[in-house]
N, C-alpha and C. Protein backbone atom coordinates (compact mmCIF):
# COMPACT_ATOMS: atom_id res chain seq x y z
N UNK A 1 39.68 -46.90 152.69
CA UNK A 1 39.32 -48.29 152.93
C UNK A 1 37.94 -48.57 152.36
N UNK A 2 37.83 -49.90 151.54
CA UNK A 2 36.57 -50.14 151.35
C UNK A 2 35.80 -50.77 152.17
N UNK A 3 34.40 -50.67 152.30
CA UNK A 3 33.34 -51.66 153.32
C UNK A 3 33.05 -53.06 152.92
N UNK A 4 34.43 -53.56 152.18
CA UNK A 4 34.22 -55.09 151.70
C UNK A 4 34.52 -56.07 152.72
N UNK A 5 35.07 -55.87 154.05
CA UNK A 5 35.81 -56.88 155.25
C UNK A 5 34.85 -56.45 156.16
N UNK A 6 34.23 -57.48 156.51
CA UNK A 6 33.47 -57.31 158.29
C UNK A 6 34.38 -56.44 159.16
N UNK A 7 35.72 -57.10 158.96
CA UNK A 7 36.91 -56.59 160.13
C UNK A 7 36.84 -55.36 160.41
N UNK A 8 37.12 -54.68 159.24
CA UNK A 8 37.13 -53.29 159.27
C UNK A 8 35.73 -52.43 160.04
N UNK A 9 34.87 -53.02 159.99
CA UNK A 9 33.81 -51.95 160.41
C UNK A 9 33.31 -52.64 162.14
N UNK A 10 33.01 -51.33 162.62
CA UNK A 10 32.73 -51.48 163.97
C UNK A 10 31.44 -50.84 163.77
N UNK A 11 31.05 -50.96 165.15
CA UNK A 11 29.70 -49.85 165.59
C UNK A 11 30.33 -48.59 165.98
N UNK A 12 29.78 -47.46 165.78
CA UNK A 12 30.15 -46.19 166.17
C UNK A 12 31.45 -45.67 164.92
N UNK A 13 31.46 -46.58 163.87
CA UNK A 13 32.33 -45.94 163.00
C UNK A 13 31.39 -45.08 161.40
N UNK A 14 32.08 -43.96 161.35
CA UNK A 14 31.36 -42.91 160.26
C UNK A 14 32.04 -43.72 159.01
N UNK A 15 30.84 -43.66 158.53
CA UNK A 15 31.03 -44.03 157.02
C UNK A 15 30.02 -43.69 156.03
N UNK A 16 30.15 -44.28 154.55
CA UNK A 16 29.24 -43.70 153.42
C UNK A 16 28.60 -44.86 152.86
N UNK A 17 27.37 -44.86 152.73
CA UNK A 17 26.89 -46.51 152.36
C UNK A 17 26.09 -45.73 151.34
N UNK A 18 25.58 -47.02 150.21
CA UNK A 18 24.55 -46.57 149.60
C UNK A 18 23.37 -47.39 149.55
N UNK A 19 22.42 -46.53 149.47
CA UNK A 19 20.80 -47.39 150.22
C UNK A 19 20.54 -48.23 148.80
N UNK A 20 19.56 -49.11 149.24
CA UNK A 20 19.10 -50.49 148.48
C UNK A 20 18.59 -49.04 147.12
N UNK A 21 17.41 -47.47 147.66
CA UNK A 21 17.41 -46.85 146.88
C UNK A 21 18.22 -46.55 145.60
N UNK A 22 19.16 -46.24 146.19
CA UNK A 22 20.43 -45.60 145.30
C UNK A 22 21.05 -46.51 144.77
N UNK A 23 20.89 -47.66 144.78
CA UNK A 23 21.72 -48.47 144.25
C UNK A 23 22.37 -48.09 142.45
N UNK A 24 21.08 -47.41 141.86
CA UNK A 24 21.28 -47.44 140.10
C UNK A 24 21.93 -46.26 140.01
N UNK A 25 21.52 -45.39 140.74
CA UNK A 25 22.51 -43.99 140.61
C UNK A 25 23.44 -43.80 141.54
N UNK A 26 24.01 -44.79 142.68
CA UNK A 26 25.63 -44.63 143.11
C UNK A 26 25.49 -43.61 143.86
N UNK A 27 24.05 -42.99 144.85
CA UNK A 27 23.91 -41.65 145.80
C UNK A 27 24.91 -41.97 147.03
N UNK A 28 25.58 -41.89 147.37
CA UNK A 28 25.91 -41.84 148.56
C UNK A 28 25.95 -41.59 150.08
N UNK A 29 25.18 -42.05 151.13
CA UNK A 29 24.73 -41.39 152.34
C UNK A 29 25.79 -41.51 153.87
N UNK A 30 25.89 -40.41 154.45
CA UNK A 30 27.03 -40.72 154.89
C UNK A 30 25.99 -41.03 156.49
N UNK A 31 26.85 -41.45 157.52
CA UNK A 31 26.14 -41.98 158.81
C UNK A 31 26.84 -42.57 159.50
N UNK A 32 26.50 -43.06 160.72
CA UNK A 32 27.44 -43.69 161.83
C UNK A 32 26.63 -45.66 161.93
N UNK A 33 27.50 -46.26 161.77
CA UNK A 33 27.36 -47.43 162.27
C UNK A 33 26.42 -47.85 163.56
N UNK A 34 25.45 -48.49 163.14
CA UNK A 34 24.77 -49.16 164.82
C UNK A 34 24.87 -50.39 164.52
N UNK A 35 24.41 -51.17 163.61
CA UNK A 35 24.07 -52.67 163.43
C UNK A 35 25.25 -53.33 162.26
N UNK A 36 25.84 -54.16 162.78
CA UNK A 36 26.39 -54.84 161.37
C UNK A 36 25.61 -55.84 160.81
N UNK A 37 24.90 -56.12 159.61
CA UNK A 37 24.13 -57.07 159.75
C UNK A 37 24.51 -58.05 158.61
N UNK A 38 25.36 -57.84 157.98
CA UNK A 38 26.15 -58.87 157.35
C UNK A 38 26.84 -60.08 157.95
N UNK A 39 26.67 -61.19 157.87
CA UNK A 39 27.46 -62.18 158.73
C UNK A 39 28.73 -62.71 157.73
N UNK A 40 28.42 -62.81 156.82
CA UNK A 40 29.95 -63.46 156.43
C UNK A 40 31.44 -62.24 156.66
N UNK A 41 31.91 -62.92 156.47
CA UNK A 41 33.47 -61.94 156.74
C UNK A 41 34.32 -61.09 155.44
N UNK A 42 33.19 -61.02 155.07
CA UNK A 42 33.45 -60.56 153.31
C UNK A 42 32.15 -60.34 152.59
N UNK A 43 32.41 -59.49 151.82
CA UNK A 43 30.85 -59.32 150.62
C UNK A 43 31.54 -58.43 149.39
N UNK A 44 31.51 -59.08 148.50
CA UNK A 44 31.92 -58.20 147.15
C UNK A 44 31.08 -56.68 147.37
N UNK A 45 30.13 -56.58 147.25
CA UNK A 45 29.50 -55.70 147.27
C UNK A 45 29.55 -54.26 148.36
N UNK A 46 29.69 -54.99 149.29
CA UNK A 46 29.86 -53.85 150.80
C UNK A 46 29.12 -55.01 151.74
N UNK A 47 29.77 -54.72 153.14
CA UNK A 47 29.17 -55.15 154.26
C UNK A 47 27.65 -54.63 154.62
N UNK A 48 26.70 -54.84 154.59
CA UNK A 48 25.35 -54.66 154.94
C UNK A 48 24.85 -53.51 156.41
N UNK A 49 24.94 -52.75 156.64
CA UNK A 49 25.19 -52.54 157.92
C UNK A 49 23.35 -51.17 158.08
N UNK A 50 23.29 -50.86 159.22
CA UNK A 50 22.23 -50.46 160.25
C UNK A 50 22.87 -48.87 160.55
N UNK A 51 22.64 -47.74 160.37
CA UNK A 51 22.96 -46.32 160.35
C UNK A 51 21.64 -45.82 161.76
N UNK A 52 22.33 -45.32 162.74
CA UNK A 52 22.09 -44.65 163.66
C UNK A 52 20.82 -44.25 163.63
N UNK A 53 20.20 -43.28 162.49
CA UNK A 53 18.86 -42.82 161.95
C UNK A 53 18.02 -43.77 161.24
N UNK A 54 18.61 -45.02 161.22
CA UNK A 54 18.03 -46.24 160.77
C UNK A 54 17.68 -46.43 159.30
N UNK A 55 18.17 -46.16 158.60
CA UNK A 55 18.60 -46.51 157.39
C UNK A 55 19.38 -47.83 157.01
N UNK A 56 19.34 -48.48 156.11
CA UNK A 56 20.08 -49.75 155.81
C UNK A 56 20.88 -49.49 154.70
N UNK A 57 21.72 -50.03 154.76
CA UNK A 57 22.55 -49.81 152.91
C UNK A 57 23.83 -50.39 153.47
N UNK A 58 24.81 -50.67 152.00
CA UNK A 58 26.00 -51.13 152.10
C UNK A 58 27.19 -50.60 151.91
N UNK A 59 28.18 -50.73 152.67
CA UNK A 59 29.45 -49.53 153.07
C UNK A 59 30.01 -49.69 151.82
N UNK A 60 30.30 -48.29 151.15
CA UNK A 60 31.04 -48.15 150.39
C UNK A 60 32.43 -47.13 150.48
N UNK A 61 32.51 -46.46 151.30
CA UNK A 61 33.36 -45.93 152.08
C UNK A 61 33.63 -45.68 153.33
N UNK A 62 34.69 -46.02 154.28
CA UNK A 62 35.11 -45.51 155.67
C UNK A 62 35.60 -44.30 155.69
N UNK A 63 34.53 -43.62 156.64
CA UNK A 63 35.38 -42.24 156.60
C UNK A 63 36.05 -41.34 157.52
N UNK A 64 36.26 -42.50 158.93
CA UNK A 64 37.48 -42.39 160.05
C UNK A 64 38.40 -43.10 159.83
């Protein structure tokens, strides 16, 4: 599943986002959901979301 639908992502779900960092080289960081902070119900890009250790970046993979 991709992190393109609000729907799909909860709090407490593991996934792989990549930080505003990584954006040019595609790093991948994996982490658990705390914050969704995207409001629309969609984002081409990935949903925006808040990682447990507090990191920010946008879901690019679900990985439950």
């Amino acid at each position: 599943m991709s992190g393109q639908n609000r729907s799909d992502i909860r709090a407490g779900l593991k996934v792989a986002v990549i930080l505003k960092k990584d954006q040019r080289t595609g790093v991948k960081t994996e982490g658990v959901v705390k914050d969704i902070l995207t409001n629309s119900s969609f984002h081409p890009h990935g949903i925006k979301v808040r990682l447990t250790d507090g990191q920010v970046g946008r879901v690019c993979d679900i990985l439950e």
